[in-house]
C-alpha atoms as a PDB file:
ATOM      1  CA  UNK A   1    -162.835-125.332-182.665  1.00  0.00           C
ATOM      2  CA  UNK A   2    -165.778-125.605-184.974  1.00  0.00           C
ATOM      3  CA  UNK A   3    -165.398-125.471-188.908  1.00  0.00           C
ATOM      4  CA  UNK A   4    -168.290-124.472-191.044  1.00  0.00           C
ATOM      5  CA  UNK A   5    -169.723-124.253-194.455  1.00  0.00           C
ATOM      6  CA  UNK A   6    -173.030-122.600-195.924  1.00  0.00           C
ATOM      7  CA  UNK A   7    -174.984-123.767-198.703  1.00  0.00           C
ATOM      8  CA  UNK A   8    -175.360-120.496-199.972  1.00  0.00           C
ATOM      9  CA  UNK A   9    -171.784-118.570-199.773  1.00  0.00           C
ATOM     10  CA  UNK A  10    -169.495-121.560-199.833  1.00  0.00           C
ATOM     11  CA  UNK A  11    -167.203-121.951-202.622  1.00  0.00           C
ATOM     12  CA  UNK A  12    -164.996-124.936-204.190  1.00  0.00           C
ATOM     13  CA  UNK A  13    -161.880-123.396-202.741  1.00  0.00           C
ATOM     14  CA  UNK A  14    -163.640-122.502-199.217  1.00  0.00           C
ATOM     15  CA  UNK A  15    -164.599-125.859-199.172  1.00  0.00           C
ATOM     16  CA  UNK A  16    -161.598-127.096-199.595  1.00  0.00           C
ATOM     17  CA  UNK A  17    -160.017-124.996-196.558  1.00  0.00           C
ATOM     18  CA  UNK A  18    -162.966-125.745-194.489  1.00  0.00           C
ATOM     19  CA  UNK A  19    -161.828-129.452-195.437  1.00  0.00           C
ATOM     20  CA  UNK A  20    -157.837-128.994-194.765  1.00  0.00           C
ATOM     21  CA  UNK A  21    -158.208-127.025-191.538  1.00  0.00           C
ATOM     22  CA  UNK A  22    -160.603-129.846-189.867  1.00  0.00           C
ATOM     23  CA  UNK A  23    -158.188-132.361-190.557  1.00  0.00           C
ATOM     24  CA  UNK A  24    -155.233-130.258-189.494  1.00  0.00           C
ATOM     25  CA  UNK A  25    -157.048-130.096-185.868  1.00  0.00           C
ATOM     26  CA  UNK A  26    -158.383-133.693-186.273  1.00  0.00           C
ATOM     27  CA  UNK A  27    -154.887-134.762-186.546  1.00  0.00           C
ATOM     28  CA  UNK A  28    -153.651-132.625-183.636  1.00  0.00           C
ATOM     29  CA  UNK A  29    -156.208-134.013-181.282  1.00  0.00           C
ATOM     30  CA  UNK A  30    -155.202-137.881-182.912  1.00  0.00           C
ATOM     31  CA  UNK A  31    -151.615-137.150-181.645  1.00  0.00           C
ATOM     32  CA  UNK A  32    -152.051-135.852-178.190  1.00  0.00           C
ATOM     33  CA  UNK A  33    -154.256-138.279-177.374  1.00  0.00           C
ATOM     34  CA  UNK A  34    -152.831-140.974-178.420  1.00  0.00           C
ATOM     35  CA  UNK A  35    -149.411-139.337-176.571  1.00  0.00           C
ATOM     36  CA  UNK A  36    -151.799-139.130-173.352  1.00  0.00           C
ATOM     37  CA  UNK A  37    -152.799-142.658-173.162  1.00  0.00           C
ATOM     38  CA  UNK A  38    -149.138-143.832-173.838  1.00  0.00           C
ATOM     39  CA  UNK A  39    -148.146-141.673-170.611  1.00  0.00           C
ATOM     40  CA  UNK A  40    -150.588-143.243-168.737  1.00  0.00           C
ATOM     41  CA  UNK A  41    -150.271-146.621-169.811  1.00  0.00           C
ATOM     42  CA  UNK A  42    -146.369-146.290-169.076  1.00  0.00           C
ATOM     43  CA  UNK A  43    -147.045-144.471-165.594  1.00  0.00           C
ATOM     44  CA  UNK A  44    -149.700-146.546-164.199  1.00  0.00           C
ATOM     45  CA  UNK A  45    -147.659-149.582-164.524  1.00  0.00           C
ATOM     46  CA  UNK A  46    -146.263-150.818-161.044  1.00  0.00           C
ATOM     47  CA  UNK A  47    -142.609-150.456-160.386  1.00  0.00           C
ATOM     48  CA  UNK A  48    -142.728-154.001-158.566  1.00  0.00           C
ATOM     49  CA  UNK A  49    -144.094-156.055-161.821  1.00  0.00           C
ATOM     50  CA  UNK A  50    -143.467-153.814-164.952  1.00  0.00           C
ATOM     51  CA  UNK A  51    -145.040-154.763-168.109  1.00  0.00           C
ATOM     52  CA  UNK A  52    -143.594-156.236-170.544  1.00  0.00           C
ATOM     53  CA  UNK A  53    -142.362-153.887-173.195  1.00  0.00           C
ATOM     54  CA  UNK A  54    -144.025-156.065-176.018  1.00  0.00           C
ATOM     55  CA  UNK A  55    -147.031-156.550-174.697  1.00  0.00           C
ATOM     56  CA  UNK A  56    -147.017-152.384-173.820  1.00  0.00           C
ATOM     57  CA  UNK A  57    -145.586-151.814-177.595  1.00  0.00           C
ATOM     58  CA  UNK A  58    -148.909-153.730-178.948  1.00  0.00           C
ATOM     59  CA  UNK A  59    -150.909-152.158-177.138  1.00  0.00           C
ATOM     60  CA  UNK A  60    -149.772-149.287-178.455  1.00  0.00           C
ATOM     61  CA  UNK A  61    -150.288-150.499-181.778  1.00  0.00           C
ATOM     62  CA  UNK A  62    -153.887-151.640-181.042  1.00  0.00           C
ATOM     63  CA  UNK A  63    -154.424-148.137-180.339  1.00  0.00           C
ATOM     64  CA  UNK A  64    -152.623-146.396-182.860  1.00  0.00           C
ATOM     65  CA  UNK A  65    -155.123-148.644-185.711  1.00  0.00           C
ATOM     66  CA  UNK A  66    -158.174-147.517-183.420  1.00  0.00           C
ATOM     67  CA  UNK A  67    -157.176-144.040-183.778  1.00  0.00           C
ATOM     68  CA  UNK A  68    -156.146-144.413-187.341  1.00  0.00           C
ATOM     69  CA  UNK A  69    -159.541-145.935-188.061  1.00  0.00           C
ATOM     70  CA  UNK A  70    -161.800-143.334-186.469  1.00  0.00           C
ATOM     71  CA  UNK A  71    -159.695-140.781-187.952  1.00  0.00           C
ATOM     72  CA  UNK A  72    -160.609-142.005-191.152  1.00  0.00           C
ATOM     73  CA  UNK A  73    -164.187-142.335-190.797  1.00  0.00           C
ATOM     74  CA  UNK A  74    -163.952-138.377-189.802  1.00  0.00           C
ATOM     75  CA  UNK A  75    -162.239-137.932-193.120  1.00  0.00           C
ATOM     76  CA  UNK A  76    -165.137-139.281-194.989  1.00  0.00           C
ATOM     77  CA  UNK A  77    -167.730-138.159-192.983  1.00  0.00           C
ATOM     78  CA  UNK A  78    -166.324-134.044-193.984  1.00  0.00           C
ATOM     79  CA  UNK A  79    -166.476-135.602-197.277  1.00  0.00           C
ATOM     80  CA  UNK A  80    -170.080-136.939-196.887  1.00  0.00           C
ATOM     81  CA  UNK A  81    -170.883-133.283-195.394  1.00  0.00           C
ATOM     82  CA  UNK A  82    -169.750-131.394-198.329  1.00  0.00           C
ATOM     83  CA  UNK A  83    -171.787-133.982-200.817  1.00  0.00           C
ATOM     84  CA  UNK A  84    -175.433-133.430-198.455  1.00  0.00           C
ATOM     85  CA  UNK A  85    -175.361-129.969-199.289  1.00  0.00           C
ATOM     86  CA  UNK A  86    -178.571-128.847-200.794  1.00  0.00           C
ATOM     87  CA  UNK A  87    -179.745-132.226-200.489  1.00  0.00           C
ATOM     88  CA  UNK A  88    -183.412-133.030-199.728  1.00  0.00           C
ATOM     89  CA  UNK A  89    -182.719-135.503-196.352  1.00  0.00           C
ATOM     90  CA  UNK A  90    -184.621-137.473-193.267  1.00  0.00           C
ATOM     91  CA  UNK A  91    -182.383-136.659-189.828  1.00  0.00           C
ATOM     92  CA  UNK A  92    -183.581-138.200-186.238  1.00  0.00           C
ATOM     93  CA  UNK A  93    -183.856-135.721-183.712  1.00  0.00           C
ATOM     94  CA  UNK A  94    -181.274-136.777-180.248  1.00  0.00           C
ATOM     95  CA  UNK A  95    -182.464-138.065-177.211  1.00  0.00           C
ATOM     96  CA  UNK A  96    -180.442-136.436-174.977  1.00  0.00           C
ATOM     97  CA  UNK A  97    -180.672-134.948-171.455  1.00  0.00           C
ATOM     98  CA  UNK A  98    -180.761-131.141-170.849  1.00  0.00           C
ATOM     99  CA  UNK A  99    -177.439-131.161-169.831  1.00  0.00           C
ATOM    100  CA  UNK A 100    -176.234-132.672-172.595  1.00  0.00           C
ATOM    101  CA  UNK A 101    -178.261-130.261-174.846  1.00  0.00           C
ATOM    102  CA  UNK A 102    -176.291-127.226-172.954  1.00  0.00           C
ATOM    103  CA  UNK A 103    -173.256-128.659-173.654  1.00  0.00           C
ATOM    104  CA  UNK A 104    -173.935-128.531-177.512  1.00  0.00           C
ATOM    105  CA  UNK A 105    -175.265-124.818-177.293  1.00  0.00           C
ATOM    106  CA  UNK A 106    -172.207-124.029-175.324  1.00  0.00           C
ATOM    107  CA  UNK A 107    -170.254-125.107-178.319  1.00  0.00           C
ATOM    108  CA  UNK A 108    -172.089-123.220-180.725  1.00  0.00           C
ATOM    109  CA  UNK A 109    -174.322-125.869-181.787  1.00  0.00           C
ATOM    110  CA  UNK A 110    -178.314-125.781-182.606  1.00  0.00           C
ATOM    111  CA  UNK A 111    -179.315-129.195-180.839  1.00  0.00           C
ATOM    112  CA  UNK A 112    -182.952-130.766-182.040  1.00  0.00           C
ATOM    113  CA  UNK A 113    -183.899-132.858-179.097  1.00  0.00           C
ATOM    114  CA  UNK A 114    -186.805-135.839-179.298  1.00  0.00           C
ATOM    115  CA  UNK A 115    -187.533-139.127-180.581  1.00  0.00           C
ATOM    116  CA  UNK A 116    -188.919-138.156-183.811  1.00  0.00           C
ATOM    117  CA  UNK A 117    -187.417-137.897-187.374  1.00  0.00           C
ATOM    118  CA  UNK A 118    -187.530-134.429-189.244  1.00  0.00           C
ATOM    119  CA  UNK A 119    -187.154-133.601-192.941  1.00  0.00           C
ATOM    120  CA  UNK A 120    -185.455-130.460-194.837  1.00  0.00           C
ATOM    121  CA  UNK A 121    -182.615-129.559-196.795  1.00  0.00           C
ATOM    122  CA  UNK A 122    -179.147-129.807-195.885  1.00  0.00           C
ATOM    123  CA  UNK A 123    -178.305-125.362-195.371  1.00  0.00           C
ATOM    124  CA  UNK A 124    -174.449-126.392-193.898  1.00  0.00           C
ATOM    125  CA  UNK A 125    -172.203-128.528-192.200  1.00  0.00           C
ATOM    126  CA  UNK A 126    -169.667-127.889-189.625  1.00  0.00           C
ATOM    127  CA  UNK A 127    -167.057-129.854-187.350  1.00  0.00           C
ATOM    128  CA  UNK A 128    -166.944-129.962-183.800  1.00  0.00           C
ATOM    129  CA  UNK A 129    -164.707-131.667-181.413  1.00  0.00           C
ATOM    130  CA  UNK A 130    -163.864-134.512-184.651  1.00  0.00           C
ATOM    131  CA  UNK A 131    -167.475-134.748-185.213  1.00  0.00           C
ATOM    132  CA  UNK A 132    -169.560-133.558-188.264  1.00  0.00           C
ATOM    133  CA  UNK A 133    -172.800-132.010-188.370  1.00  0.00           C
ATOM    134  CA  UNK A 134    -175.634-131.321-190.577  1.00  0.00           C
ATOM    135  CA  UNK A 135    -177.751-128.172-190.531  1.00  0.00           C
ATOM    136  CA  UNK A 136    -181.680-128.908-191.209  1.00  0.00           C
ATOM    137  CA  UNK A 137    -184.082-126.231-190.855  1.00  0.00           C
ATOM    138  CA  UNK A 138    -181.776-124.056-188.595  1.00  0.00           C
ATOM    139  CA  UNK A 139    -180.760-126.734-186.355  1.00  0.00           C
ATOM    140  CA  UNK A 140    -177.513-129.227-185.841  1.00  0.00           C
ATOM    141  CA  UNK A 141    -177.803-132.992-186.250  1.00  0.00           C
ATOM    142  CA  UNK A 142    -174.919-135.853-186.306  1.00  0.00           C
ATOM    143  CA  UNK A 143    -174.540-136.828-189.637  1.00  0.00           C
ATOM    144  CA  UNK A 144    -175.210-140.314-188.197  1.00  0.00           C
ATOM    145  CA  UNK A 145    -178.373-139.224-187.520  1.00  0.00           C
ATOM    146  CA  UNK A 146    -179.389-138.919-191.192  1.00  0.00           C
ATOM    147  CA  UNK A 147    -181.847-141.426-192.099  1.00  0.00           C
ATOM    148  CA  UNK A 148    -182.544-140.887-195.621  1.00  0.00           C
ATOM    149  CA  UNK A 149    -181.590-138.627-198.696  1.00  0.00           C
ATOM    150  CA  UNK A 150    -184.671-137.694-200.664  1.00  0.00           C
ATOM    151  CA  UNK A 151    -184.348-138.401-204.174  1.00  0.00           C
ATOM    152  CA  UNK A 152    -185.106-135.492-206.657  1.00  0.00           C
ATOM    153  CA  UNK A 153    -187.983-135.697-208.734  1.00  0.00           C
ATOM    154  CA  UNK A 154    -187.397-134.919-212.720  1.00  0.00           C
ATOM    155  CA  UNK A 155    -189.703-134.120-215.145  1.00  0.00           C
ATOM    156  CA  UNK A 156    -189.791-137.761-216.749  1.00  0.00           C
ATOM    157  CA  UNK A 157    -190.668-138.305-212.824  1.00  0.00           C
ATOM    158  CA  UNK A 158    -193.860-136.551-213.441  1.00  0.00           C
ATOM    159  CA  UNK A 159    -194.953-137.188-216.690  1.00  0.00           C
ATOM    160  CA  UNK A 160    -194.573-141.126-215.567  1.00  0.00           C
ATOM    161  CA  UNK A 161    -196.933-140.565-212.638  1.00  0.00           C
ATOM    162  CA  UNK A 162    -199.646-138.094-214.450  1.00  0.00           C
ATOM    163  CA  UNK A 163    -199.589-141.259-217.378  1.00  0.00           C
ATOM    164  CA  UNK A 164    -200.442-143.340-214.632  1.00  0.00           C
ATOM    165  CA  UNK A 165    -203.127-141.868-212.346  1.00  0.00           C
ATOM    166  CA  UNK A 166    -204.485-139.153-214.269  1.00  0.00           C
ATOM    167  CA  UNK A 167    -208.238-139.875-214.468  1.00  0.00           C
ATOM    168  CA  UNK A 168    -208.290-142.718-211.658  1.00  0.00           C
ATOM    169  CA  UNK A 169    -209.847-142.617-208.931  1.00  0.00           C
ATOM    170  CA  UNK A 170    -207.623-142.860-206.113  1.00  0.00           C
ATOM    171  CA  UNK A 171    -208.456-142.966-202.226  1.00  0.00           C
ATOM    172  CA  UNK A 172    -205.436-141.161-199.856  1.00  0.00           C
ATOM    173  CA  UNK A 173    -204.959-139.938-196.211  1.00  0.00           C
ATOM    174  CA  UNK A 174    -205.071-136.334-195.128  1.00  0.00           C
ATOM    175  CA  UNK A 175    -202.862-134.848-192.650  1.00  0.00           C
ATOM    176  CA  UNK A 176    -204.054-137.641-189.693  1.00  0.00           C
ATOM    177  CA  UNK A 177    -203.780-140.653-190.928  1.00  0.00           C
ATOM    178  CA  UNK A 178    -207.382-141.720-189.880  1.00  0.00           C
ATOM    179  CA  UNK A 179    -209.005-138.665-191.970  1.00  0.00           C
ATOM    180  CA  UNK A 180    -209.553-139.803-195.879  1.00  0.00           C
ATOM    181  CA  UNK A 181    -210.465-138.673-198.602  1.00  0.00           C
ATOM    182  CA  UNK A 182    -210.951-140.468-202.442  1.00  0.00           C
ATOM    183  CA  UNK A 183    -211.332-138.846-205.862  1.00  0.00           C
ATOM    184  CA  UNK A 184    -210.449-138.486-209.392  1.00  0.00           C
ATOM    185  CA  UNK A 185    -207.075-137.919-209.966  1.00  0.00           C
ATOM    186  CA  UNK A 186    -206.927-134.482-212.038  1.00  0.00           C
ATOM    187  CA  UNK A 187    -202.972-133.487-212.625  1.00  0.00           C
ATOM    188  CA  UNK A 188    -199.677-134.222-210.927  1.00  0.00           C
ATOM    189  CA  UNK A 189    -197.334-131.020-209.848  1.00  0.00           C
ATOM    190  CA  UNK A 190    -194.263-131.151-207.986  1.00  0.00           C
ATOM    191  CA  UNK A 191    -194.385-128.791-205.089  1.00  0.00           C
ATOM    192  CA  UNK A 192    -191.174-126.414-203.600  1.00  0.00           C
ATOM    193  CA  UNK A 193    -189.291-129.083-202.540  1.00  0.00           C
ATOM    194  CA  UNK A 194    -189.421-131.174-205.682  1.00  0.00           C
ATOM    195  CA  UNK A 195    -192.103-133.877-204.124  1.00  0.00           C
ATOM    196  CA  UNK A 196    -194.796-134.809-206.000  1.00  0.00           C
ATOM    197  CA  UNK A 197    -198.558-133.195-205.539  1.00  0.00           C
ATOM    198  CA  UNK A 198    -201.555-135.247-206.489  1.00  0.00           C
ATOM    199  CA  UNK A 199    -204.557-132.882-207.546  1.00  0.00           C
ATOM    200  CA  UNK A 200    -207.824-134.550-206.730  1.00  0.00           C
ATOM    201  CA  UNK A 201    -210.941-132.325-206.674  1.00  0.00           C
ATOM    202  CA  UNK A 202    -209.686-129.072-205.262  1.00  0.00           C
ATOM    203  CA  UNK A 203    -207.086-131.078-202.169  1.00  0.00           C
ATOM    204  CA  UNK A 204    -203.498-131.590-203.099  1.00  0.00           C
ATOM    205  CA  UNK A 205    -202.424-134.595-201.705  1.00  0.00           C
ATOM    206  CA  UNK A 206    -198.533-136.058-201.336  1.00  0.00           C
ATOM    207  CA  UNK A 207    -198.074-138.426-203.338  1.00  0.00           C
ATOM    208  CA  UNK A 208    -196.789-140.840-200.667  1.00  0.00           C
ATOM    209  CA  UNK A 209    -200.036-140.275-198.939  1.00  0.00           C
ATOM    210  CA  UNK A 210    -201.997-142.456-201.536  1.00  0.00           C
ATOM    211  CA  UNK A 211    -203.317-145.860-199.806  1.00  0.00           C
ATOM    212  CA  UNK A 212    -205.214-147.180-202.919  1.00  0.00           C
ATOM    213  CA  UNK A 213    -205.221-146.425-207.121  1.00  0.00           C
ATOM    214  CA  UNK A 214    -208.818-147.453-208.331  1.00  0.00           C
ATOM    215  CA  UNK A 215    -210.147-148.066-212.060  1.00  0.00           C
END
Protein backbone atom coordinates (compact mmCIF):
# COMPACT_ATOMS: atom_id res chain seq x y z
CA UNK A 1 0.00 0.00 0.00
CA UNK A 2 1.63 3.20 -1.08
CA UNK A 3 0.19 6.75 -0.07
CA UNK A 4 1.01 9.76 -2.12
CA UNK A 5 0.94 13.45 -2.40
CA UNK A 6 1.81 15.98 -5.35
CA UNK A 7 3.19 19.28 -5.04
CA UNK A 8 0.98 20.57 -7.48
CA UNK A 9 -2.75 19.10 -6.80
CA UNK A 10 -2.45 18.37 -3.12
CA UNK A 11 -4.59 20.18 -0.80
CA UNK A 12 -4.64 20.89 3.16
CA UNK A 13 -7.46 18.42 3.57
CA UNK A 14 -5.82 15.74 1.03
CA UNK A 15 -2.95 16.07 2.99
CA UNK A 16 -4.39 15.42 5.86
CA UNK A 17 -6.04 12.00 4.55
CA UNK A 18 -2.89 11.11 2.86
CA UNK A 19 -1.55 11.63 6.58
CA UNK A 20 -4.49 9.59 8.52
CA UNK A 21 -4.62 6.68 6.08
CA UNK A 22 -0.63 6.00 6.39
CA UNK A 23 -0.90 5.81 9.93
CA UNK A 24 -4.07 3.75 9.90
CA UNK A 25 -1.89 1.00 7.87
CA UNK A 26 1.28 1.89 9.88
CA UNK A 27 -0.58 0.92 12.88
CA UNK A 28 -2.04 -2.26 11.37
CA UNK A 29 1.32 -3.55 10.34
CA UNK A 30 2.67 -2.34 14.26
CA UNK A 31 0.00 -4.80 15.61
CA UNK A 32 0.42 -7.89 13.59
CA UNK A 33 3.78 -7.85 13.90
CA UNK A 34 4.23 -7.34 17.06
CA UNK A 35 1.25 -10.30 17.49
CA UNK A 36 3.70 -12.47 15.16
CA UNK A 37 6.75 -12.26 17.19
CA UNK A 38 4.73 -12.91 20.47
CA UNK A 39 3.51 -16.30 18.71
CA UNK A 40 6.78 -17.17 18.00
CA UNK A 41 8.45 -16.24 21.00
CA UNK A 42 5.67 -18.31 22.97
CA UNK A 43 5.93 -21.35 20.40
CA UNK A 44 9.54 -21.69 20.05
CA UNK A 45 9.98 -22.08 23.67
CA UNK A 46 10.75 -25.82 24.69
CA UNK A 47 8.10 -27.73 26.50
CA UNK A 48 10.99 -29.35 28.72
CA UNK A 49 12.40 -25.80 30.17
CA UNK A 50 9.64 -23.12 29.54
CA UNK A 51 10.50 -19.60 30.01
CA UNK A 52 9.76 -17.82 32.55
CA UNK A 53 6.63 -15.80 32.10
CA UNK A 54 8.45 -12.55 33.37
CA UNK A 55 11.26 -12.71 31.61
CA UNK A 56 8.79 -13.58 28.26
CA UNK A 57 6.36 -10.56 29.54
CA UNK A 58 9.59 -8.10 29.27
CA UNK A 59 10.49 -9.11 26.45
CA UNK A 60 7.45 -8.31 25.25
CA UNK A 61 7.69 -5.00 26.60
CA UNK A 62 11.19 -4.41 25.10
CA UNK A 63 9.49 -4.91 21.96
CA UNK A 64 6.38 -3.21 22.29
CA UNK A 65 8.83 0.37 23.11
CA UNK A 66 10.89 -0.71 19.88
CA UNK A 67 7.83 -0.76 17.93
CA UNK A 68 6.36 2.21 19.63
CA UNK A 69 9.56 4.10 18.88
CA UNK A 70 9.91 3.38 15.17
CA UNK A 71 6.35 4.00 14.84
CA UNK A 72 6.91 7.32 15.92
CA UNK A 73 9.76 8.26 13.91
CA UNK A 74 7.30 7.21 10.82
CA UNK A 75 4.88 9.70 12.27
CA UNK A 76 7.30 12.49 11.94
CA UNK A 77 8.96 11.52 9.06
CA UNK A 78 5.02 11.91 7.01
CA UNK A 79 5.23 15.06 8.83
CA UNK A 80 8.76 15.98 7.56
CA UNK A 81 7.37 14.83 3.96
CA UNK A 82 4.53 17.16 3.87
CA UNK A 83 6.97 20.23 5.15
CA UNK A 84 9.85 19.31 1.98
CA UNK A 85 7.32 20.03 -0.43
CA UNK A 86 8.45 22.56 -2.90
CA UNK A 87 11.56 22.72 -1.12
CA UNK A 88 14.89 23.31 -2.91
CA UNK A 89 16.94 19.94 -1.36
CA UNK A 90 20.41 17.74 -1.71
CA UNK A 91 19.25 13.73 -1.73
CA UNK A 92 22.08 10.81 -2.08
CA UNK A 93 21.36 8.52 -4.70
CA UNK A 94 21.17 4.37 -3.09
CA UNK A 95 23.69 1.97 -3.51
CA UNK A 96 21.81 -0.85 -4.01
CA UNK A 97 21.97 -4.08 -6.06
CA UNK A 98 19.73 -4.66 -9.15
CA UNK A 99 17.67 -6.78 -7.33
CA UNK A 100 17.04 -4.61 -4.83
CA UNK A 101 16.29 -1.81 -7.40
CA UNK A 102 13.44 -4.31 -8.93
CA UNK A 103 12.03 -4.71 -5.83
CA UNK A 104 11.36 -0.86 -5.49
CA UNK A 105 9.96 -0.64 -9.17
CA UNK A 106 7.82 -3.57 -8.34
CA UNK A 107 6.31 -1.45 -5.66
CA UNK A 108 5.72 1.43 -7.69
CA UNK A 109 8.73 3.24 -6.80
CA UNK A 110 11.28 5.42 -9.12
CA UNK A 111 14.69 4.16 -7.53
CA UNK A 112 17.96 6.58 -8.28
CA UNK A 113 20.80 4.18 -7.92
CA UNK A 114 24.74 5.43 -7.39
CA UNK A 115 27.04 6.92 -5.05
CA UNK A 116 26.51 10.42 -5.91
CA UNK A 117 24.29 13.22 -4.40
CA UNK A 118 21.61 14.98 -6.69
CA UNK A 119 19.79 18.29 -6.27
CA UNK A 120 16.02 19.43 -7.20
CA UNK A 121 12.88 20.25 -5.72
CA UNK A 122 10.84 18.18 -3.62
CA UNK A 123 7.49 17.35 -6.60
CA UNK A 124 5.83 14.62 -3.79
CA UNK A 125 6.09 12.26 -1.17
CA UNK A 126 4.59 8.95 -0.68
CA UNK A 127 4.64 5.92 1.90
CA UNK A 128 5.61 2.56 1.26
CA UNK A 129 5.79 -0.44 3.40
CA UNK A 130 6.14 2.32 6.79
CA UNK A 131 8.70 4.12 4.89
CA UNK A 132 8.57 7.70 3.39
CA UNK A 133 9.83 8.93 0.26
CA UNK A 134 10.79 11.99 -1.50
CA UNK A 135 10.26 12.66 -5.20
CA UNK A 136 13.33 14.69 -6.88
CA UNK A 137 13.39 15.18 -10.46
CA UNK A 138 10.97 12.23 -11.21
CA UNK A 139 12.60 9.80 -9.05
CA UNK A 140 12.06 8.20 -5.29
CA UNK A 141 14.60 8.72 -2.51
CA UNK A 142 14.40 7.79 1.43
CA UNK A 143 13.85 10.78 3.15
CA UNK A 144 16.98 9.70 5.07
CA UNK A 145 18.70 10.18 2.16
CA UNK A 146 18.21 13.97 2.12
CA UNK A 147 21.34 15.71 2.73
CA UNK A 148 20.51 19.25 2.68
CA UNK A 149 17.52 21.76 2.22
CA UNK A 150 18.56 24.68 0.07
CA UNK A 151 17.82 27.86 1.59
CA UNK A 152 15.79 30.42 -0.54
CA UNK A 153 17.39 33.38 -1.68
CA UNK A 154 15.37 36.89 -1.02
CA UNK A 155 15.82 39.97 -2.50
CA UNK A 156 17.81 41.54 0.57
CA UNK A 157 19.86 38.18 -0.42
CA UNK A 158 20.82 39.87 -3.57
CA UNK A 159 21.11 43.30 -3.03
CA UNK A 160 23.71 42.16 -0.05
CA UNK A 161 25.82 40.25 -2.57
CA UNK A 162 25.64 42.87 -5.70
CA UNK A 163 26.85 45.63 -2.61
CA UNK A 164 29.57 43.38 -2.16
CA UNK A 165 31.14 42.17 -5.42
CA UNK A 166 29.81 44.43 -7.89
CA UNK A 167 32.89 45.94 -9.59
CA UNK A 168 35.54 43.36 -8.08
CA UNK A 169 37.33 41.36 -9.71
CA UNK A 170 36.69 37.94 -8.80
CA UNK A 171 38.42 34.60 -10.09
CA UNK A 172 35.75 31.30 -10.14
CA UNK A 173 35.62 27.71 -11.59
CA UNK A 174 33.66 26.70 -14.64
CA UNK A 175 31.81 23.58 -14.97
CA UNK A 176 35.28 21.27 -14.24
CA UNK A 177 36.71 22.36 -11.50
CA UNK A 178 40.24 22.66 -13.12
CA UNK A 179 38.83 25.16 -15.97
CA UNK A 180 38.89 29.02 -14.57
CA UNK A 181 38.05 31.88 -15.38
CA UNK A 182 38.50 35.66 -13.46
CA UNK A 183 36.78 38.98 -14.17
CA UNK A 184 34.95 41.96 -13.12
CA UNK A 185 32.03 41.30 -11.36
CA UNK A 186 29.12 43.15 -13.43
CA UNK A 187 25.51 42.29 -11.64
CA UNK A 188 24.12 39.55 -9.45
CA UNK A 189 20.68 37.68 -10.69
CA UNK A 190 19.10 34.85 -9.13
CA UNK A 191 18.45 32.16 -11.64
CA UNK A 192 15.04 29.61 -11.82
CA UNK A 193 15.73 27.98 -8.88
CA UNK A 194 16.31 30.99 -6.67
CA UNK A 195 20.40 30.51 -6.60
CA UNK A 196 22.40 33.22 -7.12
CA UNK A 197 24.14 34.10 -10.74
CA UNK A 198 27.34 36.07 -10.80
CA UNK A 199 27.64 38.10 -14.19
CA UNK A 200 31.26 38.51 -15.10
CA UNK A 201 32.04 39.53 -18.71
CA UNK A 202 29.43 37.73 -20.73
CA UNK A 203 29.74 33.94 -18.30
CA UNK A 204 27.27 33.55 -15.52
CA UNK A 205 28.85 31.90 -12.89
CA UNK A 206 27.14 30.19 -9.48
CA UNK A 207 27.80 31.93 -6.96
CA UNK A 208 29.19 29.00 -4.93
CA UNK A 209 31.60 28.52 -7.73
CA UNK A 210 33.70 31.67 -6.69
CA UNK A 211 37.32 30.55 -5.29
CA UNK A 212 38.66 34.15 -4.75
CA UNK A 213 37.02 38.07 -4.40
CA UNK A 214 39.91 40.49 -5.54
CA UNK A 215 40.22 44.45 -5.06
Amino acid sequence: MSTTTSATSATSSAATKSLTAAEDSSKAFRNADFLKIMLAEVTSQSPFDPQDTGKLVENMQKLQELANTTYQKFRADIQWGQDLMGKQVSVQQMPISPAEKEALVNKGLAPDVGYQQVSGKVESFRVVDQAVYVTVGGKDYPIDNLKQIVPQQTSTDLAGVADRLIGKQVVFHRDAITDTGNGKVTSVALDNKGGLLIEVGKESIPYENLIQIGI
